[in-house]
C-alpha atoms as a PDB file:
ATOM      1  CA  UNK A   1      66.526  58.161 100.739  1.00  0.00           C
ATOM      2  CA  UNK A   2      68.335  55.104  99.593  1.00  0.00           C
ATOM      3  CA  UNK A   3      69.899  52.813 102.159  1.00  0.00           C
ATOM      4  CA  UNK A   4      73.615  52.844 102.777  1.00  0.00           C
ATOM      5  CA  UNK A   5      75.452  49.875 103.919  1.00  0.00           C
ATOM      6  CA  UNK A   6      76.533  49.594 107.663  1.00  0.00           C
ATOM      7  CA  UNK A   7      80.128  50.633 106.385  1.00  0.00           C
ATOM      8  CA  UNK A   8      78.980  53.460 104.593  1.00  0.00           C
ATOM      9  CA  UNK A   9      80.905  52.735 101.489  1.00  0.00           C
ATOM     10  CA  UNK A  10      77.734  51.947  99.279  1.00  0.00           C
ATOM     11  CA  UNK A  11      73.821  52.987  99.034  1.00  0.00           C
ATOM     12  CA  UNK A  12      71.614  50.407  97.266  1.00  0.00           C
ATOM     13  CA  UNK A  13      69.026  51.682  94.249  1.00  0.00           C
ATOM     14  CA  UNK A  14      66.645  49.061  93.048  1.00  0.00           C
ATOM     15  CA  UNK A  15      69.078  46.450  94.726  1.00  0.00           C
ATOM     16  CA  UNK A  16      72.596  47.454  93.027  1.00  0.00           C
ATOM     17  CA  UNK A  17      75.262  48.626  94.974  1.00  0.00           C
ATOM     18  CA  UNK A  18      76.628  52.215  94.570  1.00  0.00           C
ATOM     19  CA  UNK A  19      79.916  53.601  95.876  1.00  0.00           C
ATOM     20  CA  UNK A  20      79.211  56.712  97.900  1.00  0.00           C
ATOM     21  CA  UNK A  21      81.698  59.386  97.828  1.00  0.00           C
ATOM     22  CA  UNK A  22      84.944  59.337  99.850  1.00  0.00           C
ATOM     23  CA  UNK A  23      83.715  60.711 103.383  1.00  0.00           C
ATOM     24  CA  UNK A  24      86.956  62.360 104.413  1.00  0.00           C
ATOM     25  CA  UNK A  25      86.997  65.057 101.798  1.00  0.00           C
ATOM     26  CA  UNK A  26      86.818  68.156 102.928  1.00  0.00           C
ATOM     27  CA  UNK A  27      83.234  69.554 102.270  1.00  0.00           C
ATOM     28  CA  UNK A  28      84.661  72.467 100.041  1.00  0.00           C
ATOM     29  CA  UNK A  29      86.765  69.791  97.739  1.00  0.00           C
ATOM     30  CA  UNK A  30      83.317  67.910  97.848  1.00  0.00           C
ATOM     31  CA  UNK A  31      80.773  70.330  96.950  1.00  0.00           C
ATOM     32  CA  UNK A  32      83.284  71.665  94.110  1.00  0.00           C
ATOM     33  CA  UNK A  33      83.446  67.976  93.334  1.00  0.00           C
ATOM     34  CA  UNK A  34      80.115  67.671  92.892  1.00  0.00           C
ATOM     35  CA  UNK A  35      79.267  70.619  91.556  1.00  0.00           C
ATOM     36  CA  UNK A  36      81.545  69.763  88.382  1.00  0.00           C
ATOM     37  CA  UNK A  37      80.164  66.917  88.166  1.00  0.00           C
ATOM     38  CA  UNK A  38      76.897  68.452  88.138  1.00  0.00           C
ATOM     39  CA  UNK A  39      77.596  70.430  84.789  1.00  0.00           C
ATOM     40  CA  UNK A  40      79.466  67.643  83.235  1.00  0.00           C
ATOM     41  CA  UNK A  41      76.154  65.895  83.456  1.00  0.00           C
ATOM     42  CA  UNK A  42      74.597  68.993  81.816  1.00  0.00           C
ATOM     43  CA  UNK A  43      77.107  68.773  79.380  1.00  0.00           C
ATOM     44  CA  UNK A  44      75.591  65.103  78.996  1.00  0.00           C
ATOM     45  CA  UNK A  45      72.459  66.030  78.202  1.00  0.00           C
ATOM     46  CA  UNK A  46      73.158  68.864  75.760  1.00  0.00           C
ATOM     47  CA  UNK A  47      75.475  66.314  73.780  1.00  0.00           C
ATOM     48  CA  UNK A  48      72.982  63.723  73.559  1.00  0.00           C
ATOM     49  CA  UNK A  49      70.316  66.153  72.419  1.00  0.00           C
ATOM     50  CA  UNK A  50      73.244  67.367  69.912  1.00  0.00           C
ATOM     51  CA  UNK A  51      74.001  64.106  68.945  1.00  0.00           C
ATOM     52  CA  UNK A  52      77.311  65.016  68.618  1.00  0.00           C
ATOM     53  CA  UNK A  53      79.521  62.333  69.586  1.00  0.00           C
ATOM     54  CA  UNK A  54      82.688  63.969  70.013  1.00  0.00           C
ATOM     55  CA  UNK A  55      80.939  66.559  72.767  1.00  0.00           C
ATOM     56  CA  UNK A  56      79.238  63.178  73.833  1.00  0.00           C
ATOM     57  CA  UNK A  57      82.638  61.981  74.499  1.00  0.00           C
ATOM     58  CA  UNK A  58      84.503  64.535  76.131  1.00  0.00           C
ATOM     59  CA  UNK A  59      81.492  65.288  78.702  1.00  0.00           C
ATOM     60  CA  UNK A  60      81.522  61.577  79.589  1.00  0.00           C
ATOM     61  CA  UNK A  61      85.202  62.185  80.233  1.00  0.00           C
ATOM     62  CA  UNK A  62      83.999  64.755  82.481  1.00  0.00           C
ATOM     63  CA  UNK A  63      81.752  62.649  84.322  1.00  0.00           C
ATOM     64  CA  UNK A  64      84.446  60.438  84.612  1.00  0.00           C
ATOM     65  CA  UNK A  65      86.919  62.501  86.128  1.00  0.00           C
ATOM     66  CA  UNK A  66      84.504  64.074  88.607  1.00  0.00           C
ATOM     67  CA  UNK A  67      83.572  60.519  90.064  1.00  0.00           C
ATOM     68  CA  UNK A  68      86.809  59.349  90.083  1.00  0.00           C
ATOM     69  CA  UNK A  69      87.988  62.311  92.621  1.00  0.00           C
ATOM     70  CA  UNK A  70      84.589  62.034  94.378  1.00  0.00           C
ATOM     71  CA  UNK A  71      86.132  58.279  95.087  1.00  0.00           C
ATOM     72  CA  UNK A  72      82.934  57.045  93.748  1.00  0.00           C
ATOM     73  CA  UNK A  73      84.840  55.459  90.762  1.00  0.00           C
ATOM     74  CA  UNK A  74      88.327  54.394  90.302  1.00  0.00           C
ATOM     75  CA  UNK A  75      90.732  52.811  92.772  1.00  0.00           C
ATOM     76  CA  UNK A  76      88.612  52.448  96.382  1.00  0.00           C
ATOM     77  CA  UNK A  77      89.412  55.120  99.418  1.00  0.00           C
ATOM     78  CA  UNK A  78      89.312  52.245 102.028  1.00  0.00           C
ATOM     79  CA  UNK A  79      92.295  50.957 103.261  1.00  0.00           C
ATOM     80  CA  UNK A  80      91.658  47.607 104.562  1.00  0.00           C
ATOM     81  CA  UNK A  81      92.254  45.667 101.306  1.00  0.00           C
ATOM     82  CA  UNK A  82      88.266  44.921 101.332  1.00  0.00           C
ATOM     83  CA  UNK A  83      87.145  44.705  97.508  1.00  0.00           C
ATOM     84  CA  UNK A  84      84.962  46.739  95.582  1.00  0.00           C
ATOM     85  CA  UNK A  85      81.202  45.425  95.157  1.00  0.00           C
ATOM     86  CA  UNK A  86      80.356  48.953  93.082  1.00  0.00           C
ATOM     87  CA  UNK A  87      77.689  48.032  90.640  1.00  0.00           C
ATOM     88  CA  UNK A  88      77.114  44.417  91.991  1.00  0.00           C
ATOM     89  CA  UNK A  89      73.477  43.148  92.935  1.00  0.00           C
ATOM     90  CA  UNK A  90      73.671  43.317  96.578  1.00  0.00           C
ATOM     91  CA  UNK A  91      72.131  40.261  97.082  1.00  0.00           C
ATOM     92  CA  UNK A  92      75.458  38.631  95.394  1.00  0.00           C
ATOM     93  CA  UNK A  93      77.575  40.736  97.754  1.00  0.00           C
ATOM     94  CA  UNK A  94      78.721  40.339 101.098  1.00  0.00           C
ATOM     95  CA  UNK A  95      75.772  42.887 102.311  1.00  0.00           C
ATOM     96  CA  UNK A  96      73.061  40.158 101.073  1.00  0.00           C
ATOM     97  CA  UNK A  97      71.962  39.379 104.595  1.00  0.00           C
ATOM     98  CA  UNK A  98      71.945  42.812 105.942  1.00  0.00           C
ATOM     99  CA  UNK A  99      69.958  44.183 103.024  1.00  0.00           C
ATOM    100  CA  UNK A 100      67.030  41.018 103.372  1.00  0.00           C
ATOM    101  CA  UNK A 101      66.980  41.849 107.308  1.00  0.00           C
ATOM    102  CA  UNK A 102      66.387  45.457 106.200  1.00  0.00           C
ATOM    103  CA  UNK A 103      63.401  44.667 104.250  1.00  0.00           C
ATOM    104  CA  UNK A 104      62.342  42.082 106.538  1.00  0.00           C
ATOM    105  CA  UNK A 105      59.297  44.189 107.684  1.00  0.00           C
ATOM    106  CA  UNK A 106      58.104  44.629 104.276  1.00  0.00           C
END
């Protein structure tokens, strides 16, 4: 399991902030959420194996689209003006010091 930051707006992977999904989705919106963006991730794959790039281009759309309405992408689903550190290092992001106390006892 990757860590998620005490706000729960991000999980780190190999020290790179993530946006995690809007919480207050409904799980049904969610799961249908996710599982289009499951196939459009499928439909990744089976482009890049095609090398066609206009199926390459409209399942990246796909993606896209599905992250976006997860809130994992696009504008942020906080409301308390805080910016978006999606994609940063998080040890050049305001969660630097809670992320080193985490792996303190390393």
């Amino acid at each position: 399991m990757h860590p998620v930051t005490p706000d729960g707006r991000y999980f780190v992977v190999k020290g790179q902030l993530w946006r995690c999904s809007n919480p207050s989705l409904q799980e049904d919106v969610r799961q249908r959420l996710v599982d289009a963006l499951m196939a459009a991730r499928r439909e990744v794959k089976k482009a890049k194996d095609s090398e066609d790039e206009s199926q390459m281009k409209r399942a990246r759309e796909k993606v896209q689209l599905a992250k976006v309405a997860l809130g994992e992408r696009g504008p942020v689903w906080w409301v308390d003006g805080s910016p978006d550190f999606n994609r940063f290092r998080v040890t050049n992001s305001p969660y630097a010091e809670w992320f080193r106390l985490l792996h303190a006892s390393d």
